[in-house]
PDB file of N, CA and C in Angstrom:
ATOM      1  N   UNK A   1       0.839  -1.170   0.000  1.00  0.00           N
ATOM      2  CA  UNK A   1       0.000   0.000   0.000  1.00  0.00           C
ATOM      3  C   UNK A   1       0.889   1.240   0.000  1.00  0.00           C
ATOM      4  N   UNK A   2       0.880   2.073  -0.286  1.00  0.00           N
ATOM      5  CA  UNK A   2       1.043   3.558  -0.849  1.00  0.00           C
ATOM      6  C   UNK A   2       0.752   4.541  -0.390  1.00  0.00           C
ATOM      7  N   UNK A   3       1.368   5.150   0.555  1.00  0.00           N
ATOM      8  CA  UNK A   3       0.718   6.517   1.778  1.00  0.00           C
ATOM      9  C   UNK A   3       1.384   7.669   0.881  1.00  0.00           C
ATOM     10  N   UNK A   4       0.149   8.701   0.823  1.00  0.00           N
ATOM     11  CA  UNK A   4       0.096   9.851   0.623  1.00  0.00           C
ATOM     12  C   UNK A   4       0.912  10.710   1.211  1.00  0.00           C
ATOM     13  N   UNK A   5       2.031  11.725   1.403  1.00  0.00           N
ATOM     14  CA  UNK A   5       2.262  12.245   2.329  1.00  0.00           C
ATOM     15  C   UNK A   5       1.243  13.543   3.311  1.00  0.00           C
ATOM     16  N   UNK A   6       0.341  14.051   2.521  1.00  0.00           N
ATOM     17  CA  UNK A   6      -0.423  14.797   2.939  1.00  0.00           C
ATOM     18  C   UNK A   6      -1.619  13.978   3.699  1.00  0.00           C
ATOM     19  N   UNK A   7      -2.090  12.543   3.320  1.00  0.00           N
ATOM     20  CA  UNK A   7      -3.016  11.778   3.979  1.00  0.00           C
ATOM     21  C   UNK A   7      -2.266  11.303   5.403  1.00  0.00           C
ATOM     22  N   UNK A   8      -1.232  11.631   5.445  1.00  0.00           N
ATOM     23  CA  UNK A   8      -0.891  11.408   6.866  1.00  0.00           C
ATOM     24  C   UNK A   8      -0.840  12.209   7.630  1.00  0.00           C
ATOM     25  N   UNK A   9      -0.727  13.285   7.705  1.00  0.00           N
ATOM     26  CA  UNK A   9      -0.764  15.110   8.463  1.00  0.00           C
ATOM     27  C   UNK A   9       0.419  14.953   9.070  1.00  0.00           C
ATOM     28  N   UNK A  10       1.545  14.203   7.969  1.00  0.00           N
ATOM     29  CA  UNK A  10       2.816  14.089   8.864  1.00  0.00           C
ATOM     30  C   UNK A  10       3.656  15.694   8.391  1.00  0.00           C
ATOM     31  N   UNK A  11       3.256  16.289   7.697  1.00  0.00           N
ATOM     32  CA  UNK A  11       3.827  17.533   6.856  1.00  0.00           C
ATOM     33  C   UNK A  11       3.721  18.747   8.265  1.00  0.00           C
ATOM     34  N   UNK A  12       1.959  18.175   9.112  1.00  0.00           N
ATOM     35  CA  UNK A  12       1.839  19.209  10.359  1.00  0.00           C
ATOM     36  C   UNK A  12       3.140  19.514  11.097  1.00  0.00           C
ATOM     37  N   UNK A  13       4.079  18.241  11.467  1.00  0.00           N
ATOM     38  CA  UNK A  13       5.700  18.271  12.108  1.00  0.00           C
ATOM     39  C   UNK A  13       6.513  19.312  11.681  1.00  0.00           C
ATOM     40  N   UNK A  14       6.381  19.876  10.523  1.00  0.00           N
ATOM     41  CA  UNK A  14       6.964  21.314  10.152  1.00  0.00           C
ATOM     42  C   UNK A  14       6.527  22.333  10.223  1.00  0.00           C
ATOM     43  N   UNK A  15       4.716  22.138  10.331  1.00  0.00           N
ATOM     44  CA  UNK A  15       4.421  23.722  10.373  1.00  0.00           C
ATOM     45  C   UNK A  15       4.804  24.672  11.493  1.00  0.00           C
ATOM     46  N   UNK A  16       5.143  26.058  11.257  1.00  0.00           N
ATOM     47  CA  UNK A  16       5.791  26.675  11.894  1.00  0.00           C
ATOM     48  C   UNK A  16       7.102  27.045  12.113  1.00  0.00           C
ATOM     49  N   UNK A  17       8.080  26.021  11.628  1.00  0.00           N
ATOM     50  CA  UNK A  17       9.128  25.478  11.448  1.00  0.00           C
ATOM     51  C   UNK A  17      10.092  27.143  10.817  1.00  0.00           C
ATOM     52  N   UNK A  18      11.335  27.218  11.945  1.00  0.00           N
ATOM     53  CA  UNK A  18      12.159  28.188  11.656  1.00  0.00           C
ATOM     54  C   UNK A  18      13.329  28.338  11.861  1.00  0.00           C
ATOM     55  N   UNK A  19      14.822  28.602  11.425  1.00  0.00           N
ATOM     56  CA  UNK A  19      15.471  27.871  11.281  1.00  0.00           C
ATOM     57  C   UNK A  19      15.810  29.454  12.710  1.00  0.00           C
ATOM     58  N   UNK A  20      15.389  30.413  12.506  1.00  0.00           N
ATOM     59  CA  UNK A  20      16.256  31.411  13.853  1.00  0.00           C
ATOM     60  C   UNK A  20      14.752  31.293  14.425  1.00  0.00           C
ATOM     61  N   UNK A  21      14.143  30.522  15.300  1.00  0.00           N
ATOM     62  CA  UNK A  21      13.342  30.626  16.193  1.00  0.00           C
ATOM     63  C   UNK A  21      13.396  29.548  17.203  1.00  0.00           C
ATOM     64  N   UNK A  22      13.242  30.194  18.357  1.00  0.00           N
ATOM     65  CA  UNK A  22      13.655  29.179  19.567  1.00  0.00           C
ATOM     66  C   UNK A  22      12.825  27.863  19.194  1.00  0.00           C
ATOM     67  N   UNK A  23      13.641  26.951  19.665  1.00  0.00           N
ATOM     68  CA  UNK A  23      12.778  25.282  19.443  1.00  0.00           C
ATOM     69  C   UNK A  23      13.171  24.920  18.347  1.00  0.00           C
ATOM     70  N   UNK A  24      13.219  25.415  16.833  1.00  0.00           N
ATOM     71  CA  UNK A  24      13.860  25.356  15.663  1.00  0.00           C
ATOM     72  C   UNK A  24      15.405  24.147  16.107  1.00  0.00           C
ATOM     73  N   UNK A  25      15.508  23.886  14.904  1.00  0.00           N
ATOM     74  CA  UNK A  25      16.757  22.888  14.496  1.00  0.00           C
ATOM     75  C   UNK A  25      17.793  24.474  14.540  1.00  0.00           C
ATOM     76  N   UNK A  26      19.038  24.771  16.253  1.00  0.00           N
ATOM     77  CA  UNK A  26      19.839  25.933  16.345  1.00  0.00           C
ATOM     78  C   UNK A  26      20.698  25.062  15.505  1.00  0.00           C
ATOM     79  N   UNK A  27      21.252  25.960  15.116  1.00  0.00           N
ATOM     80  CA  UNK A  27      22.634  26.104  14.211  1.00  0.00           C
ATOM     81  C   UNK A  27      23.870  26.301  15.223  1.00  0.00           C
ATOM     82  N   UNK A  28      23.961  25.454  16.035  1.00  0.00           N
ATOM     83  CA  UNK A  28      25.700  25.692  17.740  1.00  0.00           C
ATOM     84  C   UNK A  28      26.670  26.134  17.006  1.00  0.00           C
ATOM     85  N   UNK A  29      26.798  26.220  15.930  1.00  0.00           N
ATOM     86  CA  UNK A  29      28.027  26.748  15.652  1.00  0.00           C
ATOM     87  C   UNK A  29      28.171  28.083  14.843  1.00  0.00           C
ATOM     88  N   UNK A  30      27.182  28.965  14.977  1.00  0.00           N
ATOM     89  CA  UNK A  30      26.853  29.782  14.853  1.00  0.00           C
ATOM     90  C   UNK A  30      26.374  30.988  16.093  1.00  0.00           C
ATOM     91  N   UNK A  31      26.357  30.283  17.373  1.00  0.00           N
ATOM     92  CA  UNK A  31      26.182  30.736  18.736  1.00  0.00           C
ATOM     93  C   UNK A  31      27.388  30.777  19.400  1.00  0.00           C
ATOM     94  N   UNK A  32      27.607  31.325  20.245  1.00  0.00           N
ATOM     95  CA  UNK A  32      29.260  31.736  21.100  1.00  0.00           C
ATOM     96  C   UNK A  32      28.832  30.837  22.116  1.00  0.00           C
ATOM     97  N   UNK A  33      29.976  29.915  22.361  1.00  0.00           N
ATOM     98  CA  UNK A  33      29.985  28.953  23.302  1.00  0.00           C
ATOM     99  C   UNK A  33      29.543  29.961  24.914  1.00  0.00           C
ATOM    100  N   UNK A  34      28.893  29.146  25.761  1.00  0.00           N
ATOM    101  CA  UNK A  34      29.422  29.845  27.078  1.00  0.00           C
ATOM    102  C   UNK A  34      27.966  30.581  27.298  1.00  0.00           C
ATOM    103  N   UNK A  35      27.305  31.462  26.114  1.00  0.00           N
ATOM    104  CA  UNK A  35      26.390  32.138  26.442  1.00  0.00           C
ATOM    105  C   UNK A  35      25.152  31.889  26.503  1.00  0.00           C
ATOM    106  N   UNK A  36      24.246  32.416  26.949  1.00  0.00           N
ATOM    107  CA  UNK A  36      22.706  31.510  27.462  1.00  0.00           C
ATOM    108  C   UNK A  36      21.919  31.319  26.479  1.00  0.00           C
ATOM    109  N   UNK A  37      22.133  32.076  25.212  1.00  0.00           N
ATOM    110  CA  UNK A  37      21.531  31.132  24.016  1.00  0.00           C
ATOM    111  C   UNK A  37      22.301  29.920  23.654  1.00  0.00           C
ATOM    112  N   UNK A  38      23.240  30.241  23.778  1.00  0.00           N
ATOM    113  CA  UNK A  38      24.037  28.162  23.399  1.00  0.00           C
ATOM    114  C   UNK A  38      23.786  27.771  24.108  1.00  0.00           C
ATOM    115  N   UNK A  39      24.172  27.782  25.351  1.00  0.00           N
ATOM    116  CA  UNK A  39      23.369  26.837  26.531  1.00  0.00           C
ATOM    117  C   UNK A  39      22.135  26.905  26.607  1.00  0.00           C
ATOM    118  N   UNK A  40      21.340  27.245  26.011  1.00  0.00           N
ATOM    119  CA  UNK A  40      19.854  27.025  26.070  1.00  0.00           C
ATOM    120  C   UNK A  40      19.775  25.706  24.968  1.00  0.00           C
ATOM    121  N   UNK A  41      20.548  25.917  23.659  1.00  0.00           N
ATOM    122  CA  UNK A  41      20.378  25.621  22.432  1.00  0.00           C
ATOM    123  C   UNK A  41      20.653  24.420  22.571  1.00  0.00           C
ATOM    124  N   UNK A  42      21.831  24.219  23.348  1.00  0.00           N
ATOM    125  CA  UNK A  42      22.739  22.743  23.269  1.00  0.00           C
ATOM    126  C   UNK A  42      21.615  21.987  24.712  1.00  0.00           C
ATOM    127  N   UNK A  43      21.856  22.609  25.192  1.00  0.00           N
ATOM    128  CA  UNK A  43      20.051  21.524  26.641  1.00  0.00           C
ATOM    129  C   UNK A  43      19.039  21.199  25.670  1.00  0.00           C
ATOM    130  N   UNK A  44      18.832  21.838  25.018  1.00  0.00           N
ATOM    131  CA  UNK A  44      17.053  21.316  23.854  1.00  0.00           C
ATOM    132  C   UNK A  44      17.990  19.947  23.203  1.00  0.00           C
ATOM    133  N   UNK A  45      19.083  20.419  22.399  1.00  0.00           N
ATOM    134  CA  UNK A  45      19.494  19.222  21.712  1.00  0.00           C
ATOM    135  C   UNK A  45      20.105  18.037  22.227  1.00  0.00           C
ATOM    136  N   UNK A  46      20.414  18.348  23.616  1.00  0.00           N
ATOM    137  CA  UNK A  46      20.944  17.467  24.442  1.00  0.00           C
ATOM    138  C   UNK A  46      19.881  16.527  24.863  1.00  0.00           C
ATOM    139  N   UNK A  47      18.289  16.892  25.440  1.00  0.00           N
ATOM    140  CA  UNK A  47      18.041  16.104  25.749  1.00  0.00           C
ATOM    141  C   UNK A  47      16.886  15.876  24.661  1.00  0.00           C
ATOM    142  N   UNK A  48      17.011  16.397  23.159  1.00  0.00           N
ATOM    143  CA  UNK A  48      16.428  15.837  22.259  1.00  0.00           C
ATOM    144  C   UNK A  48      16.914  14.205  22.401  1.00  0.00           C
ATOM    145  N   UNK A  49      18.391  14.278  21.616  1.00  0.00           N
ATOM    146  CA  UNK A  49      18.884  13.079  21.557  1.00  0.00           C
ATOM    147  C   UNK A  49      19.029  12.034  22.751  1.00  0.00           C
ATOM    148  N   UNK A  50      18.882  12.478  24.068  1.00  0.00           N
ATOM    149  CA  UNK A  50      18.588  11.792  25.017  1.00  0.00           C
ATOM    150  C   UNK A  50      17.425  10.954  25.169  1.00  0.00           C
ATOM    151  N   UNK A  51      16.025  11.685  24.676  1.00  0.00           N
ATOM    152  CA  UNK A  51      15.085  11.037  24.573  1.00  0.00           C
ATOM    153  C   UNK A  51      14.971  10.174  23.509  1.00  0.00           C
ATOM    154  N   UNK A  52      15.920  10.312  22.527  1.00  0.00           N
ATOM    155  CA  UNK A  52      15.849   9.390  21.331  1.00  0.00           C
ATOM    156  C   UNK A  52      16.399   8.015  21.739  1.00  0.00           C
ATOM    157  N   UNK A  53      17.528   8.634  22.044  1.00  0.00           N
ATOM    158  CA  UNK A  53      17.964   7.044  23.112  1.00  0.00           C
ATOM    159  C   UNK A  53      17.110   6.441  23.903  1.00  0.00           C
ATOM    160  N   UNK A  54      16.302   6.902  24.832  1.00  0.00           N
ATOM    161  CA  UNK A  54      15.639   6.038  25.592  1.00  0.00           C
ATOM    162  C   UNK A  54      14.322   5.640  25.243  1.00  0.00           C
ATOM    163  N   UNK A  55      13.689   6.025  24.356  1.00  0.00           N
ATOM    164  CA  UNK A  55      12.469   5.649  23.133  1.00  0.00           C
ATOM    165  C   UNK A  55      12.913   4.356  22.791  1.00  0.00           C
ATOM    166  N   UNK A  56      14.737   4.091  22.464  1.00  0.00           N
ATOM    167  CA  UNK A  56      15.128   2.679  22.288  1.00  0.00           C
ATOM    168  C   UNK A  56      15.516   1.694  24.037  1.00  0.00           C
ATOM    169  N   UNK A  57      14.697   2.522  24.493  1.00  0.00           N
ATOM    170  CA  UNK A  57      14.821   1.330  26.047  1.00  0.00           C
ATOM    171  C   UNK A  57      16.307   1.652  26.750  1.00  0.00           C
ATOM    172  N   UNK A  58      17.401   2.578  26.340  1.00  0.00           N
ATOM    173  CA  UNK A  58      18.200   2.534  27.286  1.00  0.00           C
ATOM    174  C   UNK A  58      17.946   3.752  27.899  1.00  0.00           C
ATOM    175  N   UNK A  59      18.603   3.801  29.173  1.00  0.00           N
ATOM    176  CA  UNK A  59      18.698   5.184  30.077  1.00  0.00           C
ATOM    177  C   UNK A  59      19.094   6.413  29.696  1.00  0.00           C
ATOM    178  N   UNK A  60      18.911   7.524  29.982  1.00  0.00           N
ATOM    179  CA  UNK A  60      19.502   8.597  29.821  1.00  0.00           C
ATOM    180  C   UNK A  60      20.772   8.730  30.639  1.00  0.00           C
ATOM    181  N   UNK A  61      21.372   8.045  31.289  1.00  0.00           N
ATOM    182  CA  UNK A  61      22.762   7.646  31.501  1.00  0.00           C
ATOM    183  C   UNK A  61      23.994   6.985  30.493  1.00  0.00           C
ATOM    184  N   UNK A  62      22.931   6.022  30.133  1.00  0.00           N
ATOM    185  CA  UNK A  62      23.656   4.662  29.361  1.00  0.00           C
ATOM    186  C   UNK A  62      23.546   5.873  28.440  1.00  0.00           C
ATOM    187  N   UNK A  63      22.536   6.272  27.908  1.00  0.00           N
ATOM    188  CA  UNK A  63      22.797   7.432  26.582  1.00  0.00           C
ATOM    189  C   UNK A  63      24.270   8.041  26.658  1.00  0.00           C
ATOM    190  N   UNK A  64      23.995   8.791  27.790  1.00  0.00           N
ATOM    191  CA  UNK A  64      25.332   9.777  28.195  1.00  0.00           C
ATOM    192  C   UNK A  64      26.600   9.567  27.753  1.00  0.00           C
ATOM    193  N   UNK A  65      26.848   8.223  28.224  1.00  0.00           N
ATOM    194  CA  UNK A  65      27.874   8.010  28.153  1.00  0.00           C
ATOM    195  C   UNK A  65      28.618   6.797  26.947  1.00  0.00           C
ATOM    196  N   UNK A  66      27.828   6.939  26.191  1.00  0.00           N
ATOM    197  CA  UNK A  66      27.944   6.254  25.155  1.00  0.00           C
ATOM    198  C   UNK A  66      28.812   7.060  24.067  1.00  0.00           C
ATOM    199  N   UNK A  67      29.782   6.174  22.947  1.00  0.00           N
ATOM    200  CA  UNK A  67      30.788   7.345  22.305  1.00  0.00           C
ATOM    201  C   UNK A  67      29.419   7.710  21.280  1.00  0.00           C
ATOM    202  N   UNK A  68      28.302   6.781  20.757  1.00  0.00           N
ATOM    203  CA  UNK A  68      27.368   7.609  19.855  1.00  0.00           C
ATOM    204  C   UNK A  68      26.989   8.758  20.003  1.00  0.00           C
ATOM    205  N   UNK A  69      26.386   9.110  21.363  1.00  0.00           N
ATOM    206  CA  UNK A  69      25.633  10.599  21.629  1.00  0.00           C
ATOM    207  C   UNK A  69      26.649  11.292  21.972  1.00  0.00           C
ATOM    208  N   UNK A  70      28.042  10.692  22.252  1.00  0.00           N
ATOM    209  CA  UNK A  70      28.988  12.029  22.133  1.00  0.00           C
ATOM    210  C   UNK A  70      29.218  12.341  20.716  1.00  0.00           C
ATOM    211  N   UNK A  71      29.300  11.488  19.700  1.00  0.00           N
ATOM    212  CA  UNK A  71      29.656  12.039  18.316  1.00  0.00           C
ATOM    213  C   UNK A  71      28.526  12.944  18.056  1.00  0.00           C
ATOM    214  N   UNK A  72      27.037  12.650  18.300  1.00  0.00           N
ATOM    215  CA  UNK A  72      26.017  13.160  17.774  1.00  0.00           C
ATOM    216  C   UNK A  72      26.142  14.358  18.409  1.00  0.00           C
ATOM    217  N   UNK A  73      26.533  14.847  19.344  1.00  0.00           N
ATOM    218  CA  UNK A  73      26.691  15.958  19.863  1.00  0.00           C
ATOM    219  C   UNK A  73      27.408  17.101  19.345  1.00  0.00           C
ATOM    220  N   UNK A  74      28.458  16.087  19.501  1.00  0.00           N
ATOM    221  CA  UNK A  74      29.789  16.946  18.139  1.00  0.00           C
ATOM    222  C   UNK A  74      29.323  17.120  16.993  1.00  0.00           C
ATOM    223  N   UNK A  75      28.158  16.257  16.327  1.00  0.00           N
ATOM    224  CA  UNK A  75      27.867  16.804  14.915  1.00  0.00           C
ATOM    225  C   UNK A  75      26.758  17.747  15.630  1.00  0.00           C
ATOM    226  N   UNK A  76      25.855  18.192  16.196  1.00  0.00           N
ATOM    227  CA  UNK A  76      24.859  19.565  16.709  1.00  0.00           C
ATOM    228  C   UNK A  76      26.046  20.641  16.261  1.00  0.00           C
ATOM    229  N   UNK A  77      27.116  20.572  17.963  1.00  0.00           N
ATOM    230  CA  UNK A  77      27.812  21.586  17.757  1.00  0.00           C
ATOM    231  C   UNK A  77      28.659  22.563  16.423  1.00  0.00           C
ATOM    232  N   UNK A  78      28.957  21.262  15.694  1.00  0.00           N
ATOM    233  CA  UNK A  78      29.048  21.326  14.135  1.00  0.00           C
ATOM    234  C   UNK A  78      28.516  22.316  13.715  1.00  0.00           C
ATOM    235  N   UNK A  79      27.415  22.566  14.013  1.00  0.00           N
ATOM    236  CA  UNK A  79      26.672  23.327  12.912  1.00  0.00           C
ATOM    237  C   UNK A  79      25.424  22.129  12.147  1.00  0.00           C
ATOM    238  N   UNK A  80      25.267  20.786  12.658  1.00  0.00           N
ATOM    239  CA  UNK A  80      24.221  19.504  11.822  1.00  0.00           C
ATOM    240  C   UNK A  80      23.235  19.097  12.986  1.00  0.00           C
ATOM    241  N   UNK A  81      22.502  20.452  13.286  1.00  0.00           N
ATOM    242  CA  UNK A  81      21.544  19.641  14.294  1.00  0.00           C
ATOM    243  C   UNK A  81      20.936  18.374  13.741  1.00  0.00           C
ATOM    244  N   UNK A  82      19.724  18.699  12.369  1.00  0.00           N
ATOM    245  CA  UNK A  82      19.017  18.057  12.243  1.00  0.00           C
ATOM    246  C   UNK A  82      19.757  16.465  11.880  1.00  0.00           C
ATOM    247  N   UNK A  83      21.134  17.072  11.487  1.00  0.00           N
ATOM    248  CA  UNK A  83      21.344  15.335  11.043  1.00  0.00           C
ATOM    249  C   UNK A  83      21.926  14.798  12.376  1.00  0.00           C
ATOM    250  N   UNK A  84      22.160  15.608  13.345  1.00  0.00           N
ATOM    251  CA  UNK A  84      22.355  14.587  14.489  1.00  0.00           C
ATOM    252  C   UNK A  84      21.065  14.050  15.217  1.00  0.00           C
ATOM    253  N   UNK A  85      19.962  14.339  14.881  1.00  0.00           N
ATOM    254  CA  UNK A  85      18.852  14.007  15.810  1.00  0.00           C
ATOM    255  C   UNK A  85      18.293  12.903  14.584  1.00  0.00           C
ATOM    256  N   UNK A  86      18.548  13.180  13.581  1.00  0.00           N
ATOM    257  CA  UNK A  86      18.150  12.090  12.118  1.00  0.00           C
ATOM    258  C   UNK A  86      19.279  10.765  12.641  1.00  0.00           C
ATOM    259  N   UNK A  87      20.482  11.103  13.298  1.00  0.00           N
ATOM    260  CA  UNK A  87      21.299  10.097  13.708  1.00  0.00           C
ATOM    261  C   UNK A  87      21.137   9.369  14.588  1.00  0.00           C
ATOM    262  N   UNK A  88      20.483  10.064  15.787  1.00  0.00           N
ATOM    263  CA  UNK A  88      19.985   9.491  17.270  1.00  0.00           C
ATOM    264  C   UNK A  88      18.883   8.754  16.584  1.00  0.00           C
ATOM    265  N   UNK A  89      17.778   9.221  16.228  1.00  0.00           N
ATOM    266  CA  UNK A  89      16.683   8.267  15.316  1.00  0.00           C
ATOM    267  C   UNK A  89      17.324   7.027  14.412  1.00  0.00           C
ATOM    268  N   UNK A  90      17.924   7.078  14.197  1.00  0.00           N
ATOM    269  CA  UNK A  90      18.438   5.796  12.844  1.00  0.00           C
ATOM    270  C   UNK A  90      19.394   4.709  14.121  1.00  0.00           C
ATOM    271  N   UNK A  91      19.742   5.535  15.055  1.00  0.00           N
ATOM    272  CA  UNK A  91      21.045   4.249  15.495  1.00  0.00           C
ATOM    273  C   UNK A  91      19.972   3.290  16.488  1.00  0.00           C
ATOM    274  N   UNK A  92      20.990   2.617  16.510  1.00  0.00           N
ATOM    275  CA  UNK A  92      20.870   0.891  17.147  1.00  0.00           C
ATOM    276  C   UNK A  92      21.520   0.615  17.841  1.00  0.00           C
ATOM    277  N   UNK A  93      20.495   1.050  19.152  1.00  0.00           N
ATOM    278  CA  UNK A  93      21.274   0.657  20.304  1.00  0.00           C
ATOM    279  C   UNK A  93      20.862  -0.423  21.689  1.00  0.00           C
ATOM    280  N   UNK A  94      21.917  -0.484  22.237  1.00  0.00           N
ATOM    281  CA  UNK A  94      21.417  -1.554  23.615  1.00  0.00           C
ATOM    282  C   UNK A  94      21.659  -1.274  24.712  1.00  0.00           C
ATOM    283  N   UNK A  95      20.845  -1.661  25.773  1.00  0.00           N
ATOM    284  CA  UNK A  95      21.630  -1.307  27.445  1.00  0.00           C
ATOM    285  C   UNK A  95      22.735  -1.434  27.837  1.00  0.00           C
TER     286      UNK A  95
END
């Protein structure tokens, strides 16, 4: 079978969608380390990918400290939010 993308109201997940508006996919490497918009920016994406991890059953510990969500982190800070949270979504992980 054959899904529509509009018969799913999966397109709603973007509306609103801005690339300089708080909640938006931030751009960290475009923010000055240290200051309370990066640290605001990097906590949203931090415990984006945190919750992605534990959606797959491990802890937000076991997340932590795993070398994946440190790379995925390093790619946010990059300047690749969305492909680090497209990364936390795609990986395969275990307790």
């Amino acid at each position: 079978m054959t899904y529509n993308w509009y018969d799913t109201r999966a397109q709603t997940w973007y509306e609103g969608y801005s690339s300089g508006a708080a909640g938006s996919f931030q751009d960290l490497s475009k923010l000055t380390k240290g200051t309370a918009d990066y640290n605001k920016a990097l906590d949203a994406v931090t415990n984006n990918i945190i919750g992605l991890f534990e959606d797959k059953g491990i802890t937000a510990s076991q997340a932590q400290n795993s070398q994946q969500f440190k790379d995925l982190i390093a790619k946010a800070e990059a300047g690749d939010t969305k492909g680090a949270f497209q990364g936390a979504a795609a990986a395969v992980t275990s307790a």
